[in-house]
PDB file of N, CA and C in Angstrom:
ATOM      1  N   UNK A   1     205.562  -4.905  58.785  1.00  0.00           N
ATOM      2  CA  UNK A   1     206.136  -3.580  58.571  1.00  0.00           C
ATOM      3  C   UNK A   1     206.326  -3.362  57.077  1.00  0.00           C
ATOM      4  N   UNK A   2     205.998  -1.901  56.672  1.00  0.00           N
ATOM      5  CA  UNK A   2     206.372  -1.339  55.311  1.00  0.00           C
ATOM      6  C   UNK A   2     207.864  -1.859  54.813  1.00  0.00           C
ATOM      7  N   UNK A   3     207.814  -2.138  53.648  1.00  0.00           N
ATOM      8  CA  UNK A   3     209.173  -2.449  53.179  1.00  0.00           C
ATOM      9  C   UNK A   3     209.627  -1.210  52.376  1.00  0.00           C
ATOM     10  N   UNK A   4     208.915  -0.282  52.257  1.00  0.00           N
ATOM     11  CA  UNK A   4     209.021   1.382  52.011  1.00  0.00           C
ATOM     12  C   UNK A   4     209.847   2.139  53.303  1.00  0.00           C
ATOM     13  N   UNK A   5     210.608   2.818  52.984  1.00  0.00           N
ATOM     14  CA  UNK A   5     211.209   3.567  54.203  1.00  0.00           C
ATOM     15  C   UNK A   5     210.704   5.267  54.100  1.00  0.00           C
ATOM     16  N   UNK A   6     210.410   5.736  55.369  1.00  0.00           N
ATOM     17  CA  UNK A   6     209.833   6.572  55.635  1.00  0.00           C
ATOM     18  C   UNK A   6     209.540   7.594  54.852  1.00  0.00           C
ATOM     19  N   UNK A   7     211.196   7.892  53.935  1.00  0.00           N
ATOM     20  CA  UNK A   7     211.297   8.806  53.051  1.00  0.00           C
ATOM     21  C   UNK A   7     210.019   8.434  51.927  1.00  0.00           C
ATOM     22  N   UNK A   8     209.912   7.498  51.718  1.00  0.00           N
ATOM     23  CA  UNK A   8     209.280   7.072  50.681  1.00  0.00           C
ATOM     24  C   UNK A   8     207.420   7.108  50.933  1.00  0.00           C
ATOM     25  N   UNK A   9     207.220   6.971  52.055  1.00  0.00           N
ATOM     26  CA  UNK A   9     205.955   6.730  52.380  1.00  0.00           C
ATOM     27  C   UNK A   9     205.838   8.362  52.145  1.00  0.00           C
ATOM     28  N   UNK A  10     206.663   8.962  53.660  1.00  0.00           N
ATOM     29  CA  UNK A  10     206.210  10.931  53.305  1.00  0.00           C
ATOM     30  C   UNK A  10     205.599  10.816  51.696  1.00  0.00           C
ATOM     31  N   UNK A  11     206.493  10.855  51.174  1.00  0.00           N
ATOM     32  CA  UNK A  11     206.412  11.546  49.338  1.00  0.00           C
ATOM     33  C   UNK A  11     205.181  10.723  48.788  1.00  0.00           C
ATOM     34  N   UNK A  12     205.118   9.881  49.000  1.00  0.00           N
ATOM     35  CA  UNK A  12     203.678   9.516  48.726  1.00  0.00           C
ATOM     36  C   UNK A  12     202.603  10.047  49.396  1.00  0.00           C
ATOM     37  N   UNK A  13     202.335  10.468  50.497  1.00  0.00           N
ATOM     38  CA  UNK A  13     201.290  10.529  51.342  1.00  0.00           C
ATOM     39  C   UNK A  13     201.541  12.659  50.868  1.00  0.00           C
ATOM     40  N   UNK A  14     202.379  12.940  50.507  1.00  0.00           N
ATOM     41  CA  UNK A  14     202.578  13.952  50.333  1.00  0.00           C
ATOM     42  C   UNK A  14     201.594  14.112  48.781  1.00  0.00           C
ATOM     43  N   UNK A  15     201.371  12.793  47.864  1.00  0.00           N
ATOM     44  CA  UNK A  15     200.701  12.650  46.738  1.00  0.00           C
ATOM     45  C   UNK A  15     199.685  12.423  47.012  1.00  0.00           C
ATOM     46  N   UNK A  16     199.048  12.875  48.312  1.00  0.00           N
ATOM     47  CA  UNK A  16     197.624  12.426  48.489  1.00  0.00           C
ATOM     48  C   UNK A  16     197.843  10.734  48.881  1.00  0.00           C
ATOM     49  N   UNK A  17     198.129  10.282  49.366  1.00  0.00           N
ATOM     50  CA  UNK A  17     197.965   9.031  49.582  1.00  0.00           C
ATOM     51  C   UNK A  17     197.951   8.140  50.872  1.00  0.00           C
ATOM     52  N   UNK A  18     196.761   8.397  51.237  1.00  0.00           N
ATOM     53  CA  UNK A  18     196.267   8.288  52.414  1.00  0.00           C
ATOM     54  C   UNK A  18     197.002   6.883  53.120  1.00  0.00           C
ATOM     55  N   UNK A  19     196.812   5.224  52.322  1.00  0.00           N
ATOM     56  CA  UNK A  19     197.601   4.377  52.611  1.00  0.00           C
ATOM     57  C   UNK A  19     198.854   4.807  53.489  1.00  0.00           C
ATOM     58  N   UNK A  20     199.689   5.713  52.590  1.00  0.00           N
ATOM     59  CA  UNK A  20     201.075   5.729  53.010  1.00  0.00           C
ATOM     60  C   UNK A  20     201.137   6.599  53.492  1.00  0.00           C
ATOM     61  N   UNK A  21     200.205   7.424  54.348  1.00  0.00           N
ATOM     62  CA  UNK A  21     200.086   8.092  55.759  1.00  0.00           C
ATOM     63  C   UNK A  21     199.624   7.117  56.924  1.00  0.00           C
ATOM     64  N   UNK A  22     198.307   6.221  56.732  1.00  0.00           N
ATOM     65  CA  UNK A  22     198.412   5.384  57.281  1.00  0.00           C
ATOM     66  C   UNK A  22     199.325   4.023  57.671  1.00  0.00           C
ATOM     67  N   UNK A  23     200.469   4.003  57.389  1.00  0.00           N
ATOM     68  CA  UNK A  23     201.503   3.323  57.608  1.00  0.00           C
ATOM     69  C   UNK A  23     202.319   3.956  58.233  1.00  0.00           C
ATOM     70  N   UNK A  24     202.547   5.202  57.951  1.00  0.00           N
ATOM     71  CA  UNK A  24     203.285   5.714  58.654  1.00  0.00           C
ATOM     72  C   UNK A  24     202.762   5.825  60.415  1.00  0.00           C
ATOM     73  N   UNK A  25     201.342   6.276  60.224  1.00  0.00           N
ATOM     74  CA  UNK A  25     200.796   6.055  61.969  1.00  0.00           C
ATOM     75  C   UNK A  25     200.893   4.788  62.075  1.00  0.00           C
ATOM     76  N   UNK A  26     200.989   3.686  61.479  1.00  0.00           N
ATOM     77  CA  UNK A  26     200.865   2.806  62.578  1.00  0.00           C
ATOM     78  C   UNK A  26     202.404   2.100  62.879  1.00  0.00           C
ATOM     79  N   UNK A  27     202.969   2.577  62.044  1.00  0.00           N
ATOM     80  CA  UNK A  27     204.609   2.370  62.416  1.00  0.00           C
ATOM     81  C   UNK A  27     205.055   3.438  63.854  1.00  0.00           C
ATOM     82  N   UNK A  28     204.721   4.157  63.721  1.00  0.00           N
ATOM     83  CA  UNK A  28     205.021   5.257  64.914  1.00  0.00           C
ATOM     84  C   UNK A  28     203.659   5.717  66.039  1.00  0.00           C
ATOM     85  N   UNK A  29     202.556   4.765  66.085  1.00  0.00           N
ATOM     86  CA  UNK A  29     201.988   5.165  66.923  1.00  0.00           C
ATOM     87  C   UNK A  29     202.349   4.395  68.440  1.00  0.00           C
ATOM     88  N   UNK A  30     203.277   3.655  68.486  1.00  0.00           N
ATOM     89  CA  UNK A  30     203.339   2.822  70.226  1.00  0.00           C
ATOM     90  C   UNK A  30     204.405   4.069  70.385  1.00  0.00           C
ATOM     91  N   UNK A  31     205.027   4.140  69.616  1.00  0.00           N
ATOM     92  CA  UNK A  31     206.184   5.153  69.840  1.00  0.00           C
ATOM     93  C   UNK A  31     205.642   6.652  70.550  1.00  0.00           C
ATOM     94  N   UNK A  32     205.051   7.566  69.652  1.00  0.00           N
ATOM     95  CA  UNK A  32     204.260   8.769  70.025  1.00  0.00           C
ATOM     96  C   UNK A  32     203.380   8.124  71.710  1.00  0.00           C
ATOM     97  N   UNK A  33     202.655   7.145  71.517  1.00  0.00           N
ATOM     98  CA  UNK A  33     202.103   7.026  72.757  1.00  0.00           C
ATOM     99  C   UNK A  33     202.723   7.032  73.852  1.00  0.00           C
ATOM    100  N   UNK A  34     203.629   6.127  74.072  1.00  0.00           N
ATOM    101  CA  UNK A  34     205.088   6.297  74.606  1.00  0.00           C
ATOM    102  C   UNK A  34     205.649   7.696  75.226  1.00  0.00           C
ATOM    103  N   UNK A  35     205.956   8.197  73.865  1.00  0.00           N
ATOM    104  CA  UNK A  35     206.682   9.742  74.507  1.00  0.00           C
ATOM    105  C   UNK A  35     205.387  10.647  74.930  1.00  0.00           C
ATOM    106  N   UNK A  36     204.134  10.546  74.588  1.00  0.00           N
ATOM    107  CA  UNK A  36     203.353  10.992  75.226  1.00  0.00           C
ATOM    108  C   UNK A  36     202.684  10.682  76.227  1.00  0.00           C
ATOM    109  N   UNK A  37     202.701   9.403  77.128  1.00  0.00           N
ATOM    110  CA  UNK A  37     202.614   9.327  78.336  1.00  0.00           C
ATOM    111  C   UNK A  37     203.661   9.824  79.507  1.00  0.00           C
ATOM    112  N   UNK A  38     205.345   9.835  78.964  1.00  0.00           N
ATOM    113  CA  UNK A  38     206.094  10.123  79.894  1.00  0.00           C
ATOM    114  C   UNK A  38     205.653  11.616  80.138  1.00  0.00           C
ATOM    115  N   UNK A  39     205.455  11.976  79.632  1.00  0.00           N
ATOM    116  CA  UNK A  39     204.711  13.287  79.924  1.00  0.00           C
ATOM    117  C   UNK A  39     203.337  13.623  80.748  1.00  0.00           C
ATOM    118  N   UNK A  40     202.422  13.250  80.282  1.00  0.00           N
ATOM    119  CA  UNK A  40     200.888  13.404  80.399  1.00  0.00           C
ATOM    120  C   UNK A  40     201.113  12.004  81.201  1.00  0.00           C
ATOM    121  N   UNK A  41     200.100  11.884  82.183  1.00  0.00           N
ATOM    122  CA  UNK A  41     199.657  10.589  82.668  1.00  0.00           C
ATOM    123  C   UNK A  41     198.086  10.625  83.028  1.00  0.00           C
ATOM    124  N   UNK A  42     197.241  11.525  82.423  1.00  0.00           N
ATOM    125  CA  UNK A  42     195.886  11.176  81.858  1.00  0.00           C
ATOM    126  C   UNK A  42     195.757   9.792  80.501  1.00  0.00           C
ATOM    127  N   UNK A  43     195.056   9.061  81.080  1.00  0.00           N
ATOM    128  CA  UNK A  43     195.607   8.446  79.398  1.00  0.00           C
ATOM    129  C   UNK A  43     194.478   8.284  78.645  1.00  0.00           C
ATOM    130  N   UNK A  44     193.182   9.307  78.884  1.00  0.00           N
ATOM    131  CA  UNK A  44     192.232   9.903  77.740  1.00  0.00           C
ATOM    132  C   UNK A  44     193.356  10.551  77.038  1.00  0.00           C
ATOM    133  N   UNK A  45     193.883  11.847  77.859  1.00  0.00           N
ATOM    134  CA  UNK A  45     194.496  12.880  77.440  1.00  0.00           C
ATOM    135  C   UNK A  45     195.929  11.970  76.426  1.00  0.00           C
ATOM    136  N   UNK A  46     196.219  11.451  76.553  1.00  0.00           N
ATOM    137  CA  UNK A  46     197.460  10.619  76.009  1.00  0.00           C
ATOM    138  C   UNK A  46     196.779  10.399  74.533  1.00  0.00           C
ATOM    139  N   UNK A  47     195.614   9.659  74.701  1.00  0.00           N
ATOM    140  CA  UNK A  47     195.225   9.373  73.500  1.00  0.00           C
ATOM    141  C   UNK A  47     194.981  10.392  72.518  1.00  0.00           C
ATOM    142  N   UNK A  48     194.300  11.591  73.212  1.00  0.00           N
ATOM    143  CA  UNK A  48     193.864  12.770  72.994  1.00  0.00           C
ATOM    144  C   UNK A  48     194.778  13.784  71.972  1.00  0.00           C
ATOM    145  N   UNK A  49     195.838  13.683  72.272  1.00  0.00           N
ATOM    146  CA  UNK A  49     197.338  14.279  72.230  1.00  0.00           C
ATOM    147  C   UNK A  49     197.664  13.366  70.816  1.00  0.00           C
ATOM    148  N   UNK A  50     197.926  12.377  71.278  1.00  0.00           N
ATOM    149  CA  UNK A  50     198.412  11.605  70.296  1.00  0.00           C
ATOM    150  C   UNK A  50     197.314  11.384  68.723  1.00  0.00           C
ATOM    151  N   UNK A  51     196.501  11.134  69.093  1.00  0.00           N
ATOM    152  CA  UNK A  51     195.359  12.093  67.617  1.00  0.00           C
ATOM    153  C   UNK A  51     195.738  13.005  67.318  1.00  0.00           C
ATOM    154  N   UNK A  52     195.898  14.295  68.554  1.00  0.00           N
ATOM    155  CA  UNK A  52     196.686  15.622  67.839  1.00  0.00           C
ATOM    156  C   UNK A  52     197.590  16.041  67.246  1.00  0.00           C
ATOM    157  N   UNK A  53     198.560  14.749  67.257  1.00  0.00           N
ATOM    158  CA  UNK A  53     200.144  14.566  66.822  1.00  0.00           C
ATOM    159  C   UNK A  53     199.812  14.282  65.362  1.00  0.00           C
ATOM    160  N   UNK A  54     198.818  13.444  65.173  1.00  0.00           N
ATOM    161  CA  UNK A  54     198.773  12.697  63.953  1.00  0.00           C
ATOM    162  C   UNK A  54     198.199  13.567  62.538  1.00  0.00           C
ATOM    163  N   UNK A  55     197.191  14.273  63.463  1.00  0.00           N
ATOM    164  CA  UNK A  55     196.340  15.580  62.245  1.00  0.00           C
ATOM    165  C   UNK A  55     197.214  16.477  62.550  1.00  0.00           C
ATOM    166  N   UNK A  56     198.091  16.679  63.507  1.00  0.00           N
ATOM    167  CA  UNK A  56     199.181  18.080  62.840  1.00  0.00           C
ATOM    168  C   UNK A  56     200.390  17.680  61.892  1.00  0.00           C
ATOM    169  N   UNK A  57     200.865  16.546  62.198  1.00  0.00           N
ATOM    170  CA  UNK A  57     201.598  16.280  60.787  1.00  0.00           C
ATOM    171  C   UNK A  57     200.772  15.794  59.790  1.00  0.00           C
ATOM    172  N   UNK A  58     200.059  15.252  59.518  1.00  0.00           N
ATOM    173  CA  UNK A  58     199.234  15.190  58.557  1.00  0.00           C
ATOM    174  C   UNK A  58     199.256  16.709  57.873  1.00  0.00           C
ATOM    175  N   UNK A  59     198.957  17.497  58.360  1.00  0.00           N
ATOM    176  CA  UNK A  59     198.790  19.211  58.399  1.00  0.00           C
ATOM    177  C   UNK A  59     200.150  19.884  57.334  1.00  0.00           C
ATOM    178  N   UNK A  60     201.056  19.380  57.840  1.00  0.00           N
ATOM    179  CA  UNK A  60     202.140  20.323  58.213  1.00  0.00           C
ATOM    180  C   UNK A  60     203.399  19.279  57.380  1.00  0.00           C
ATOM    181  N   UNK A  61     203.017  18.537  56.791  1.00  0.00           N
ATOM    182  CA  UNK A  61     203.829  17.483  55.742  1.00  0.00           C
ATOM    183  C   UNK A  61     204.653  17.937  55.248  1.00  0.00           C
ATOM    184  N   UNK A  62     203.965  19.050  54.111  1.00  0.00           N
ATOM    185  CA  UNK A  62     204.824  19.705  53.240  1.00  0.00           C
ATOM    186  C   UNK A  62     205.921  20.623  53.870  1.00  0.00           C
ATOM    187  N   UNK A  63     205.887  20.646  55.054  1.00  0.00           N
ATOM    188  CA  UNK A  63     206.874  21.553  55.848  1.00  0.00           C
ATOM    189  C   UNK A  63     207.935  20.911  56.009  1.00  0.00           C
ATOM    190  N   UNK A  64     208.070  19.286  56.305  1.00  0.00           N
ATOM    191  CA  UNK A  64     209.133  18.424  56.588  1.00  0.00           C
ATOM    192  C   UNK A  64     210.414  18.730  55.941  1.00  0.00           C
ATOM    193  N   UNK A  65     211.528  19.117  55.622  1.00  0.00           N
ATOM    194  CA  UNK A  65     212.185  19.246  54.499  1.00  0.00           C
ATOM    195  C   UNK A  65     213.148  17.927  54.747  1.00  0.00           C
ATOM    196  N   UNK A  66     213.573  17.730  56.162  1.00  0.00           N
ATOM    197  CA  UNK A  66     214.411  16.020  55.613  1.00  0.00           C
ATOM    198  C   UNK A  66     213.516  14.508  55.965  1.00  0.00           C
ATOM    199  N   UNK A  67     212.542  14.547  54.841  1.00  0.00           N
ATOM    200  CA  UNK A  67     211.875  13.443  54.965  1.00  0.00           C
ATOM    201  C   UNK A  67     212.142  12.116  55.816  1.00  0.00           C
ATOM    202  N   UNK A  68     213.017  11.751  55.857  1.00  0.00           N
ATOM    203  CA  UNK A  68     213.918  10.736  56.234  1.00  0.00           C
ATOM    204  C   UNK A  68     213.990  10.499  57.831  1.00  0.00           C
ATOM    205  N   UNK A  69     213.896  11.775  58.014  1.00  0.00           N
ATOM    206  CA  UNK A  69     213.836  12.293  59.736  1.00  0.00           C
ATOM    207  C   UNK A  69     212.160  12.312  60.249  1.00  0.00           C
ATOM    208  N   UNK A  70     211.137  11.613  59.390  1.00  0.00           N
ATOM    209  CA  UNK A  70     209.647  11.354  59.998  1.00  0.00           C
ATOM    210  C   UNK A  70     209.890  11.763  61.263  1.00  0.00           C
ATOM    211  N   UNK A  71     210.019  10.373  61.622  1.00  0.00           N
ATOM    212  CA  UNK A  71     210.234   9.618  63.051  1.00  0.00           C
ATOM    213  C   UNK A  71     210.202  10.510  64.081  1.00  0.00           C
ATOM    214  N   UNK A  72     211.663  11.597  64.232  1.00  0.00           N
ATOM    215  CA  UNK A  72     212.080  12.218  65.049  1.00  0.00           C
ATOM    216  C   UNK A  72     211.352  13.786  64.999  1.00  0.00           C
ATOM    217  N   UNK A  73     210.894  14.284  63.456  1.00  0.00           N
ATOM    218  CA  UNK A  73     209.934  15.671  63.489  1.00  0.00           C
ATOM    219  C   UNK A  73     208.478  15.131  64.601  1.00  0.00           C
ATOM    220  N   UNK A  74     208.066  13.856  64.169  1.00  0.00           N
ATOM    221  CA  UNK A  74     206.579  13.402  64.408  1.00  0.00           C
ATOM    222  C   UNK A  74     206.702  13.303  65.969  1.00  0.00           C
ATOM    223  N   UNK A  75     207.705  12.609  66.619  1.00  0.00           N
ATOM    224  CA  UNK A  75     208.145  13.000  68.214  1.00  0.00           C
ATOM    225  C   UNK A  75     208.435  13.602  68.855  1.00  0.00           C
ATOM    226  N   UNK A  76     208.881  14.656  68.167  1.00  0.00           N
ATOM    227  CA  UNK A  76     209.078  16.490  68.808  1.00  0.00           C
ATOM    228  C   UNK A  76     207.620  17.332  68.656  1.00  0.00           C
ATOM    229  N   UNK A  77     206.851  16.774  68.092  1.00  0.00           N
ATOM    230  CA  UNK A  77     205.189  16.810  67.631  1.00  0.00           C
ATOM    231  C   UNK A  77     204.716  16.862  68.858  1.00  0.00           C
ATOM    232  N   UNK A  78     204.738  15.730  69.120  1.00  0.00           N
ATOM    233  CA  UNK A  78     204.555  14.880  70.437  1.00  0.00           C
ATOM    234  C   UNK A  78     204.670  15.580  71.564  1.00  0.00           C
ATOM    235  N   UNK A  79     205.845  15.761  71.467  1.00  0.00           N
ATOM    236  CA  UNK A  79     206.730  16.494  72.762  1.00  0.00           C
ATOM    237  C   UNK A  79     205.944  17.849  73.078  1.00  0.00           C
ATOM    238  N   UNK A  80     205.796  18.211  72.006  1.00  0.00           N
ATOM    239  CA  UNK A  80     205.426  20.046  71.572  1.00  0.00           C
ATOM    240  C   UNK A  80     204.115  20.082  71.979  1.00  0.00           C
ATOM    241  N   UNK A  81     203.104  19.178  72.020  1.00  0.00           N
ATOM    242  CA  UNK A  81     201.894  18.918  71.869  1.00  0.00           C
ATOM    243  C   UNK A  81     201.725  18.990  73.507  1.00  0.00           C
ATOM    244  N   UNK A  82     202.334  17.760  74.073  1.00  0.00           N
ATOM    245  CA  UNK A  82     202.111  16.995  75.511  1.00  0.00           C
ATOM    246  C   UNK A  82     202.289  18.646  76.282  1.00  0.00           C
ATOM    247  N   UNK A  83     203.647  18.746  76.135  1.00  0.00           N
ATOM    248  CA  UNK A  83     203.623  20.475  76.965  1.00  0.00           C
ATOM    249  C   UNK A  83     202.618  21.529  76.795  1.00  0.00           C
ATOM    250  N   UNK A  84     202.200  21.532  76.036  1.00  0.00           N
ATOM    251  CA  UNK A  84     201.503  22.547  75.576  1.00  0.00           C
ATOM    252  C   UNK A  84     199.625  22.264  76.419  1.00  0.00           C
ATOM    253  N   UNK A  85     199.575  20.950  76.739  1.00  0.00           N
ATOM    254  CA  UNK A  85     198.539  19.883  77.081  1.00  0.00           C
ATOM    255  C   UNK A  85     198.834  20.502  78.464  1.00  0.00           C
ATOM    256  N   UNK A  86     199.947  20.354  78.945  1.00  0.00           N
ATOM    257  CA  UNK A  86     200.213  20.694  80.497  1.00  0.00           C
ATOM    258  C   UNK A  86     199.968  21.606  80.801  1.00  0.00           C
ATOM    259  N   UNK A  87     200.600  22.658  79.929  1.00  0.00           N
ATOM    260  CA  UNK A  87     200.708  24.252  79.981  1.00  0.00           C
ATOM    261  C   UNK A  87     199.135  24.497  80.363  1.00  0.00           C
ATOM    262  N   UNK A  88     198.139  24.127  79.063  1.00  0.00           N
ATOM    263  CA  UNK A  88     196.927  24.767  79.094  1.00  0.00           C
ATOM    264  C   UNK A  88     195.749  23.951  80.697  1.00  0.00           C
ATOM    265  N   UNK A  89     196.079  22.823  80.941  1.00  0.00           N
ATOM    266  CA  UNK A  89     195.831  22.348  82.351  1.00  0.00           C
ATOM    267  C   UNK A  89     196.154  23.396  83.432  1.00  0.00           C
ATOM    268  N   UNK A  90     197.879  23.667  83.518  1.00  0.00           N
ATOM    269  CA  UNK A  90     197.636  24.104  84.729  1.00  0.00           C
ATOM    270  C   UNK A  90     196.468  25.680  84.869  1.00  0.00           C
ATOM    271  N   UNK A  91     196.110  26.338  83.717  1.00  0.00           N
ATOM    272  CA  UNK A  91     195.684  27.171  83.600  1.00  0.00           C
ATOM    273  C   UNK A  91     194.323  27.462  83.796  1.00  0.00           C
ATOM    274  N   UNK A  92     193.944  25.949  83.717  1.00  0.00           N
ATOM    275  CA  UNK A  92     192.773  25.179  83.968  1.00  0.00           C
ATOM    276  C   UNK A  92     192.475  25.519  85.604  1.00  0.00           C
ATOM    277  N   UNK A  93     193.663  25.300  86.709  1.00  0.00           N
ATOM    278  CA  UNK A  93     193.184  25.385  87.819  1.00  0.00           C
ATOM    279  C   UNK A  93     193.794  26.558  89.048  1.00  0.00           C
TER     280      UNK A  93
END
């Protein structure tokens, strides 16, 4: 594990710095998978989702304003994502 804390990785990865975006996914990806299976139980779609989690904060960085709070914006990501996964399914049938 990073000996950088979250705050610190954001602001870097916020400098372009791909490393310390990639640390950040892999610190929080069992996690996101996690809250995105209790949801979804496709687990293409899980994976699917959870890529989507990762390029929308990637996206949407500079929006974060309490850095510190990664963790919990990047899992409401998640959350926001998985429903939205459901939503457009049932519409599907």
């Amino acid at each position: 594990m990073s000996a950088y804390s979250d705050e610190q990785l954001v602001l870097e990865a916020l400098d372009d710095s791909d490393p310390a975006f990639r640390q950040l996914v892999k610190k929080y990806q069992y996690r996101v998978m996690r809250t995105i299976a209790s949801i979804i139980s496709d687990e293409q779609a899980v994976q699917d989702v959870a890529q989507e989690t990762f390029l929308s904060a990637w996206g949407d960085l500079a929006k974060l304003k309490e850095r510190k709070k990664f963790g919990r914006w990047l899992n409401q990501i998640a959350i926001n994502l998985s429903k939205n996964w459901l939503r457009d399914q049932r519409k599907l049938r």
